[in-house]
Protein backbone atom coordinates (compact mmCIF):
# COMPACT_ATOMS: atom_id res chain seq x y z
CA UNK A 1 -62.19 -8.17 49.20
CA UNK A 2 -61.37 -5.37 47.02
CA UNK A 3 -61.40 -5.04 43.35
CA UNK A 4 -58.47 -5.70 41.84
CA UNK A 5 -60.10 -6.07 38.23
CA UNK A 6 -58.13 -3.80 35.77
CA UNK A 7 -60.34 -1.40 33.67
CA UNK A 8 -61.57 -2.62 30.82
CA UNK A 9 -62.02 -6.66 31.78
CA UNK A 10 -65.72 -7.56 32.29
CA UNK A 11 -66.00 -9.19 35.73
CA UNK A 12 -66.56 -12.47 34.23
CA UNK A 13 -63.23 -12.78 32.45
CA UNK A 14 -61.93 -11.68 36.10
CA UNK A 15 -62.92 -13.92 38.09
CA UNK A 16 -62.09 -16.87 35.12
CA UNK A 17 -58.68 -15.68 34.56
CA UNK A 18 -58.69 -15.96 38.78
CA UNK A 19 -59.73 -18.89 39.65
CA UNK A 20 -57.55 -20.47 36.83
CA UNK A 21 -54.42 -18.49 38.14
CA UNK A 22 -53.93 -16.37 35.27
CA UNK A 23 -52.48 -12.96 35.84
CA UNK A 24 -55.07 -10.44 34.97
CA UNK A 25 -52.97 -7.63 33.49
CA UNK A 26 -50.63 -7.01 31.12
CA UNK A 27 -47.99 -5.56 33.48
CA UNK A 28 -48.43 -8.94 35.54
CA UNK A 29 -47.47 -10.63 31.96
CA UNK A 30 -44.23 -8.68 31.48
CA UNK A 31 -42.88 -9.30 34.63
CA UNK A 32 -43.42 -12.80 33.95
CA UNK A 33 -41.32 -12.54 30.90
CA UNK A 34 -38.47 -10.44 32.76
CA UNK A 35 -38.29 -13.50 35.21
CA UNK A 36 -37.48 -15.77 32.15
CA UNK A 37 -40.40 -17.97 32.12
CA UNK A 38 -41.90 -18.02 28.69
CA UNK A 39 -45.63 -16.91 27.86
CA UNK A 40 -46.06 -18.61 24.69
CA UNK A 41 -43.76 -20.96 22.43
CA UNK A 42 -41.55 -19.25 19.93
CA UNK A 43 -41.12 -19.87 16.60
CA UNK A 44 -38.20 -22.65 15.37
CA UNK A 45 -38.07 -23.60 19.03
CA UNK A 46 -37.68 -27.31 19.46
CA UNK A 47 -41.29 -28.97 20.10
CA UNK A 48 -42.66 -26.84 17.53
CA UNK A 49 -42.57 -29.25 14.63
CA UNK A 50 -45.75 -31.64 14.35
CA UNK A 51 -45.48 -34.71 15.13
CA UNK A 52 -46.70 -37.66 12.40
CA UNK A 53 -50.36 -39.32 12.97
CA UNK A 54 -48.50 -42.28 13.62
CA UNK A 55 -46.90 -41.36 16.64
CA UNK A 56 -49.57 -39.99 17.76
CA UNK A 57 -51.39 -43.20 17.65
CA UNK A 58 -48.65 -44.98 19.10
CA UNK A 59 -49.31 -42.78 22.08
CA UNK A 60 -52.95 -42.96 22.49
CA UNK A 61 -52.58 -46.93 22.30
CA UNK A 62 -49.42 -47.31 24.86
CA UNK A 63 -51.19 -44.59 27.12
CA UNK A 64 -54.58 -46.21 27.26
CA UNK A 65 -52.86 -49.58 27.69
CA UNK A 66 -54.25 -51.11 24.37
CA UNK A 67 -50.89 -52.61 22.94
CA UNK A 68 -51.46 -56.54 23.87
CA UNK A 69 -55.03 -56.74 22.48
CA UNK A 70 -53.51 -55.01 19.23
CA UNK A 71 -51.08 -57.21 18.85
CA UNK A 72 -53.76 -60.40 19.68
CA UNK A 73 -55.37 -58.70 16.78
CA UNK A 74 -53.02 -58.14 14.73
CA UNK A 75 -51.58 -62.21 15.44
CA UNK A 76 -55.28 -63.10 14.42
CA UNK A 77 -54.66 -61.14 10.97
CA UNK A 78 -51.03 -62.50 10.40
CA UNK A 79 -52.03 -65.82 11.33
CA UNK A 80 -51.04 -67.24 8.01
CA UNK A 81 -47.47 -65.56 8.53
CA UNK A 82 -47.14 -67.74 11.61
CA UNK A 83 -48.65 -71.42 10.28
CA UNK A 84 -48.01 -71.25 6.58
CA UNK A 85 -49.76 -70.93 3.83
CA UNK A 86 -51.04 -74.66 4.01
CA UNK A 87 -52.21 -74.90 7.81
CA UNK A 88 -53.90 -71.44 7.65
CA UNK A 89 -55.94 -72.96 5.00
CA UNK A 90 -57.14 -75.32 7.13
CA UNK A 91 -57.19 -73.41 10.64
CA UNK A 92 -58.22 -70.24 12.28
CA UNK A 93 -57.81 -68.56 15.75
CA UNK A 94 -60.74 -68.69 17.54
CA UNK A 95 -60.19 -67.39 20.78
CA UNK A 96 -57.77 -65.93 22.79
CA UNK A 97 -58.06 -66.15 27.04
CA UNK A 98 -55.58 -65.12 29.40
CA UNK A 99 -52.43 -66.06 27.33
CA UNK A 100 -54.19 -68.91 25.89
CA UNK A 101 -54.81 -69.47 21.78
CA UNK A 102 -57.43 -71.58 20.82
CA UNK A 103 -56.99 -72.70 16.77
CA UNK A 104 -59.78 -74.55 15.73
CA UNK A 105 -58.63 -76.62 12.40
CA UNK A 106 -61.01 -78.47 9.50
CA UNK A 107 -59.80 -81.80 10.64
CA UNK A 108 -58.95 -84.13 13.44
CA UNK A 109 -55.94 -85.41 11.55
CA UNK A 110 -54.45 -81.38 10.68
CA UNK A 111 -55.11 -80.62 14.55
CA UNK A 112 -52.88 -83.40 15.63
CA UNK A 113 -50.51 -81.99 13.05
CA UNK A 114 -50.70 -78.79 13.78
CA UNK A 115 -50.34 -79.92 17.84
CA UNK A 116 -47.32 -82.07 16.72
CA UNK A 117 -45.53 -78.38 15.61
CA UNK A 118 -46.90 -76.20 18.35
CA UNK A 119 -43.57 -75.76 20.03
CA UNK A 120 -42.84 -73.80 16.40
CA UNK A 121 -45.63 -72.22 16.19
CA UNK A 122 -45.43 -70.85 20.15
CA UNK A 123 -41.73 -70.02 19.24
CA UNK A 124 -42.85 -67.96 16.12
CA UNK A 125 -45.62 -66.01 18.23
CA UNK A 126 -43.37 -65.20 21.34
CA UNK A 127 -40.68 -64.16 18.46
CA UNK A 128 -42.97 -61.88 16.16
CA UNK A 129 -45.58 -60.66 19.11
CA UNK A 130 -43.86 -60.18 22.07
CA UNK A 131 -46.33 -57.79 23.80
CA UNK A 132 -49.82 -59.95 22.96
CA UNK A 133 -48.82 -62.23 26.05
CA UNK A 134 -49.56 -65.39 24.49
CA UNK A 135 -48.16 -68.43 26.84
CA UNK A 136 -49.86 -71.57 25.23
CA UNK A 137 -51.56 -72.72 22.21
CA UNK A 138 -54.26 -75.30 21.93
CA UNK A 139 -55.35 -76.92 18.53
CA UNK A 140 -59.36 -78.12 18.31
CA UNK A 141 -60.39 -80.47 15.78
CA UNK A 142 -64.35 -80.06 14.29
CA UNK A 143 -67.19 -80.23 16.89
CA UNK A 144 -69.08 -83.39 16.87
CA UNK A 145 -72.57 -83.60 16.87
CA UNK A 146 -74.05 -83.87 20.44
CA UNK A 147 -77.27 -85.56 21.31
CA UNK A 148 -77.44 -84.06 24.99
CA UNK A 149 -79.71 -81.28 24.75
CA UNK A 150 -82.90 -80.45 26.68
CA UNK A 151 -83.91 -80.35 30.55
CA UNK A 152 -85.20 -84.04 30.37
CA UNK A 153 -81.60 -85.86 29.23
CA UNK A 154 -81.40 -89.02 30.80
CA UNK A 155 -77.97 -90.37 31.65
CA UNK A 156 -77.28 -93.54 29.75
CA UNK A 157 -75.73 -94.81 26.23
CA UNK A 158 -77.51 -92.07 24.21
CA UNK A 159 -77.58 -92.36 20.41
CA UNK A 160 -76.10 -95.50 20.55
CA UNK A 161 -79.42 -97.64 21.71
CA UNK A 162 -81.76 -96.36 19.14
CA UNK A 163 -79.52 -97.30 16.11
CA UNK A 164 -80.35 -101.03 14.60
């Protein structure tokens, strides 16, 4: 194979500017711009104006497919927005699993109140977060305490037959 390396280029920059396709001269770069093709971008061109961080964002997140959890999150944040100022006193989201919300609420009495409205409430999250692909919405009063702990349970009454 013969050198085609003009003088002057190390043989480095050759063989990078080759094996990424670029032309190695400057005569191979003006017949490029006879054909019309355009080395560069030229000034007040459009594309040249920056584009705002936001958009940029908006990009990164739709490209890498992060736009449902974001709006989950963002439905966690707002939650208040969605049940009111009195029921978000009194509840929180605590999970969300494929297109299920899980609120867990301070009381047994303002879950079945809250369960009672959840037609609204699903309405209002379909309406305000389209994209977070939330289906159905489940209300949890407090936990209870449990007395069935340990590898040596036995199955029976439980607390019940130790109390008076």
């Amino acid at each position: 194979m013969a050198d085609e390396r003009p003088p002057g280029i190390p043989e480095t920059i050759a063989t990078y500017l080759r094996l990424r396709g670029l032309p190695l001269s400057k005569a191979a770069r003006r017949r490029k711009r006879q054909r019309g093709q355009q080395e560069g971008s030229a000034p007040f061109t459009k594309g040249r104006d920056p584009g705002s961080i936001g958009d940029a964002i908006d990009a990164l997140t739709a490209g890498s497919g992060w736009n449902p959890q974001l709006e989950r999150e963002t439905l966690a944040l707002n939650w208040q927005e969605i049940a009111g100022d009195d029921n978000a006193a009194h509840s929180f989201i605590e999970t969300f699993a494929q297109g299920l919300v899980v609120v867990k609420c301070d009381s047994t009495a303002r879950s079945k109140q809250m369960h009672l409205m959840r037609a609204a409430f699903l309405t209002r999250i379909i309406e305000l977060y389209p994209h977070a692909g939330v289906r159905d919405i489940r209300f949890h009063g407090p936990d209870v305490p449990t007395w069935n702990h340990g590898f040596r349970r036995v199955p029976g009454r439980g607390p019940r037959d130790t109390y008076g």
